[in-house]
N, C-alpha and C. Protein backbone atom coordinates (compact mmCIF):
# COMPACT_ATOMS: atom_id res chain seq x y z
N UNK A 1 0.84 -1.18 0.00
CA UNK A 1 0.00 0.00 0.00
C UNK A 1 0.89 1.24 0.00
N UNK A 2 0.71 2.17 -0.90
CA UNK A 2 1.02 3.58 -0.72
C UNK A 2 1.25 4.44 0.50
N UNK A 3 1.85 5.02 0.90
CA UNK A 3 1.58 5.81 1.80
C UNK A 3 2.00 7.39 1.86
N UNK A 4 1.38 8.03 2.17
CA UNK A 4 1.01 9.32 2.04
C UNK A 4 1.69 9.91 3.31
N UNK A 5 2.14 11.29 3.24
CA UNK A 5 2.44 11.92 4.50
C UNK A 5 1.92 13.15 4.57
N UNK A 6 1.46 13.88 5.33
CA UNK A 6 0.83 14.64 6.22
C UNK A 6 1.12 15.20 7.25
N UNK A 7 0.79 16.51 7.11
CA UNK A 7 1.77 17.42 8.29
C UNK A 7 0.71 17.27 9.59
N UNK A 8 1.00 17.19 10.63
CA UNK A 8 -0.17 17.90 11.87
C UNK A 8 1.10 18.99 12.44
N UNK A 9 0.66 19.13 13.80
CA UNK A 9 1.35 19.77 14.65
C UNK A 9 1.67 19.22 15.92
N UNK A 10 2.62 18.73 16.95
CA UNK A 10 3.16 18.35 17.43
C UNK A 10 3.20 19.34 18.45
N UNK A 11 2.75 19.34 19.86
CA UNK A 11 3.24 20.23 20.72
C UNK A 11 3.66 19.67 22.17
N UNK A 12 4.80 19.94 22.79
CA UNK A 12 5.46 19.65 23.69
C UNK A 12 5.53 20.74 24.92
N UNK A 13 5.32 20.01 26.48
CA UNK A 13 5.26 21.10 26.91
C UNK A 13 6.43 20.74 28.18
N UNK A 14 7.33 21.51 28.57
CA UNK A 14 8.32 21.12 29.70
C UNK A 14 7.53 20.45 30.90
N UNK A 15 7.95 19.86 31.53
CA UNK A 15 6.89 18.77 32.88
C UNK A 15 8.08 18.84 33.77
N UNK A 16 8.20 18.43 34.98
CA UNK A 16 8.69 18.04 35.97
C UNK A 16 9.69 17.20 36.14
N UNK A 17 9.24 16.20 35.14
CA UNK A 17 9.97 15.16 34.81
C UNK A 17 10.57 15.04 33.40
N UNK A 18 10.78 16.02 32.72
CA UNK A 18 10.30 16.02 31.50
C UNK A 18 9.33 16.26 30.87
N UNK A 19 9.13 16.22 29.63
CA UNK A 19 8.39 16.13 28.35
C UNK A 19 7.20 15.69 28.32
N UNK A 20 6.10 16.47 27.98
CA UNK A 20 4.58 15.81 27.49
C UNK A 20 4.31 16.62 26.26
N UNK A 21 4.15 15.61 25.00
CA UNK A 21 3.58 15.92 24.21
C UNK A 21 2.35 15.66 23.47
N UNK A 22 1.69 16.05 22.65
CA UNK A 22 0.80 15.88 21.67
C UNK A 22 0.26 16.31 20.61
N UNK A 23 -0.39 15.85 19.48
CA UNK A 23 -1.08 16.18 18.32
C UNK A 23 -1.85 17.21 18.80
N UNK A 24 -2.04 18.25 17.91
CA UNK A 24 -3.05 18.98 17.99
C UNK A 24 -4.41 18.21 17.26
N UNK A 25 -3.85 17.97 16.18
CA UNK A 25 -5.31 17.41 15.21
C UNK A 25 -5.20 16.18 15.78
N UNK A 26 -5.14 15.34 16.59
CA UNK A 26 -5.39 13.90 16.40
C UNK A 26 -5.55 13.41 18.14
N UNK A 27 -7.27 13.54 18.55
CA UNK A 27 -7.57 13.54 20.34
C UNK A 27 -6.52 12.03 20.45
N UNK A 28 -6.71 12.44 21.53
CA UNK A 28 -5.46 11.10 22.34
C UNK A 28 -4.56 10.44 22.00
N UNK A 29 -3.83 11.37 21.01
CA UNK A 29 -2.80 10.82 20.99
C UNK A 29 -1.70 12.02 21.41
N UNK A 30 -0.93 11.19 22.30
CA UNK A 30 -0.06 11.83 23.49
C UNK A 30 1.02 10.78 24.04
N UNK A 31 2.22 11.70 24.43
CA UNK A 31 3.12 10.68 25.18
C UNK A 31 3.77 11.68 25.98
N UNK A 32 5.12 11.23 26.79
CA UNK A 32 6.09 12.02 27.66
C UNK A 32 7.12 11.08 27.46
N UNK A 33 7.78 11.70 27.91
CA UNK A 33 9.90 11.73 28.02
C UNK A 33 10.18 12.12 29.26
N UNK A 34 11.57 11.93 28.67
CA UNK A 34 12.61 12.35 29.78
C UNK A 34 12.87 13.17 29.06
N UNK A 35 13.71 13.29 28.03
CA UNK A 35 13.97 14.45 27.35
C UNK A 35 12.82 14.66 26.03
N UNK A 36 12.80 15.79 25.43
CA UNK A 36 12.33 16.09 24.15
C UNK A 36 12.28 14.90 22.95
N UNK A 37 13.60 14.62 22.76
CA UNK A 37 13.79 13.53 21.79
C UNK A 37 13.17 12.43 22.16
N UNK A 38 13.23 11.85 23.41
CA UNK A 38 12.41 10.49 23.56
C UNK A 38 10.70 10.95 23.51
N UNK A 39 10.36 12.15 24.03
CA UNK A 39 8.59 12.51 24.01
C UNK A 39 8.12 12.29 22.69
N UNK A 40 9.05 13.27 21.81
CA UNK A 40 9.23 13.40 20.30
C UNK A 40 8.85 11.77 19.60
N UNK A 41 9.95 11.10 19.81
CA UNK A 41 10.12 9.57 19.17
C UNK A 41 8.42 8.81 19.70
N UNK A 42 8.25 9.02 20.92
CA UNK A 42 7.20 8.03 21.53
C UNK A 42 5.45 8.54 20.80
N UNK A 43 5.63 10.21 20.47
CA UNK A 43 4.55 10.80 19.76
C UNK A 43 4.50 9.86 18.58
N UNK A 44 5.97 10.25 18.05
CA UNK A 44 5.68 9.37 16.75
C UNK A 44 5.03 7.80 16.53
N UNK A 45 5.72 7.23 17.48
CA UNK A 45 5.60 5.93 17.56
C UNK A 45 3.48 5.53 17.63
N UNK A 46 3.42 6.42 18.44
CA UNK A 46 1.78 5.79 19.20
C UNK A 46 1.21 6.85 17.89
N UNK A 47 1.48 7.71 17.07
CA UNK A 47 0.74 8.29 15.81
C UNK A 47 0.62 7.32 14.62
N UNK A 48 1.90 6.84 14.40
CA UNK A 48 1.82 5.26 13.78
C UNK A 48 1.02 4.19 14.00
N UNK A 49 0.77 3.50 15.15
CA UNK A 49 -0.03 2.68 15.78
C UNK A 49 -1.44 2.79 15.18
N UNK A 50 -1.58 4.42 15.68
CA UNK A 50 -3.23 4.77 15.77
C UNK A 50 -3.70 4.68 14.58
N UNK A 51 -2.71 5.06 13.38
CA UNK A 51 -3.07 4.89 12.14
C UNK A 51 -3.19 3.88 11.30
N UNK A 52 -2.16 2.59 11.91
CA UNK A 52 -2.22 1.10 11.51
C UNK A 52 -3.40 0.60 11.87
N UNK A 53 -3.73 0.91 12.88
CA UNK A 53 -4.96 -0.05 13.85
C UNK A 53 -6.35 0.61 13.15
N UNK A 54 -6.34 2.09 12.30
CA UNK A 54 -7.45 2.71 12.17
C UNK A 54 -7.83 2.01 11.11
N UNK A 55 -6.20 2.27 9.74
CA UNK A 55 -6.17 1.56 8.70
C UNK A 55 -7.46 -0.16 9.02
N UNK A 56 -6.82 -1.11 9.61
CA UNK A 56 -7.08 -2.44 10.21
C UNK A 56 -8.67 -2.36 10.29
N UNK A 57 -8.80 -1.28 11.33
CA UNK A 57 -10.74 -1.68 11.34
C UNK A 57 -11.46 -1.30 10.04
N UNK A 58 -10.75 -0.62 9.32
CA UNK A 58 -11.55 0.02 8.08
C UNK A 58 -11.62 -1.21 7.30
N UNK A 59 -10.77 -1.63 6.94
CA UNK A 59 -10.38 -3.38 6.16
C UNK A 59 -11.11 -4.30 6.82
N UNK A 60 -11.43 -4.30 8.11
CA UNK A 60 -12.62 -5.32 8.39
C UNK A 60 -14.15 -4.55 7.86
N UNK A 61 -14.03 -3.21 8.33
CA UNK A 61 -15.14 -3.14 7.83
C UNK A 61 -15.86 -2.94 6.19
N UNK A 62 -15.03 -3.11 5.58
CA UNK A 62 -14.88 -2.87 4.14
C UNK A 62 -14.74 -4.04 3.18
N UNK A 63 -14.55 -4.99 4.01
CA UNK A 63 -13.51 -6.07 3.61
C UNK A 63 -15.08 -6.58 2.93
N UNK A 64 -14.75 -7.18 1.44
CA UNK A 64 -15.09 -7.58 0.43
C UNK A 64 -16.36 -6.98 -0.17
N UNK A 65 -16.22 -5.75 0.38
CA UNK A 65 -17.53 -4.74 -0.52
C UNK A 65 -16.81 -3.97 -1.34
N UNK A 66 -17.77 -3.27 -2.70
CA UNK A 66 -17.46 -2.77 -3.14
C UNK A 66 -17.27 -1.54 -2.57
N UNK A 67 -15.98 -0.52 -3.30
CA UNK A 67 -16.10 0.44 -2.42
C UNK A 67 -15.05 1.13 -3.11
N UNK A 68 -15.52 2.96 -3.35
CA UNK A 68 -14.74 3.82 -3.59
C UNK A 68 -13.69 4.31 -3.09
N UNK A 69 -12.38 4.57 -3.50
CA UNK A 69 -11.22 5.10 -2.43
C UNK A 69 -11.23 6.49 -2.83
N UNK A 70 -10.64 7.52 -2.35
CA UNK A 70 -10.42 8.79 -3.21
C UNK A 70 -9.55 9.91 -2.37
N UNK A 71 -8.72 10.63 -2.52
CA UNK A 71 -8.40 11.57 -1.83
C UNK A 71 -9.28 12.41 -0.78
N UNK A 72 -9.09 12.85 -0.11
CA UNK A 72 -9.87 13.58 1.14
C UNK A 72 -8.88 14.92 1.43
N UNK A 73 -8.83 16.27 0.90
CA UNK A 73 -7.89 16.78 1.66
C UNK A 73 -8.76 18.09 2.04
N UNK A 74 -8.27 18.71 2.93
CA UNK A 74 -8.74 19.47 3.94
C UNK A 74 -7.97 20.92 4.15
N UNK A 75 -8.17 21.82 3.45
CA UNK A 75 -7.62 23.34 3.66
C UNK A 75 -7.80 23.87 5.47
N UNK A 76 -7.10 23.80 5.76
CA UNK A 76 -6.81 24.49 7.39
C UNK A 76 -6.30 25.88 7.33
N UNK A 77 -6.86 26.81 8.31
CA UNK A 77 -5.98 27.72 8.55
C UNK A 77 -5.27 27.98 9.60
N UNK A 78 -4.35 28.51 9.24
CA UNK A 78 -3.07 28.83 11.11
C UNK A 78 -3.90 29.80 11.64
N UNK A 79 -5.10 30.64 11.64
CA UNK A 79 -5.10 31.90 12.70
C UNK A 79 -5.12 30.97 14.02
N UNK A 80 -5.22 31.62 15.05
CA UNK A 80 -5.62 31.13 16.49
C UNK A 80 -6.59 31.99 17.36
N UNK A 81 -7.06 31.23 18.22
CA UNK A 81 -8.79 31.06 18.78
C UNK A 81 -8.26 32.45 19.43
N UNK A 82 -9.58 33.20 19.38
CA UNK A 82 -9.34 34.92 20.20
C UNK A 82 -9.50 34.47 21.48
């Protein structure tokens, strides 16, 4: 299968112990570190997951119907909430 890449936004915030980060566009998905680089790596890691496993239920639920595929893309803007 193809795969496509896609920007979100990634935000990290200093903790106590380190690092907590998360997606802006994508609810619950989140991790922490010790440092930046490991919060960083572990975001990535569980953004992967969520998308394999999403991929997975769609294929069961799809699985041997007919069925259209097609691009989906989505114009966003950067302002921010007043």
């Amino acid at each position: 299968m193809d795969r496509t890449t896609i920007a979100f936004t990634a935000v990290f915030l200093r903790a106590e112990h380190g690092y907590i980060g998360f997606v802006e566009e994508l609810p619950g998905v989140n991790s922490e570190g010790r440092t930046i680089e490991e919060a960083r790596a572990n975001l990535w890691s569980l953004a992967a997951v969520v998308f394999d496993e999403e991929r997975a239920r769609s294929k069961d639920l799809i699985g041997g119907k007919e069925v259209v595929r097609e691009p989906f893309m989505v114009a966003l803007g950067r302002g921010t909430a007043a």
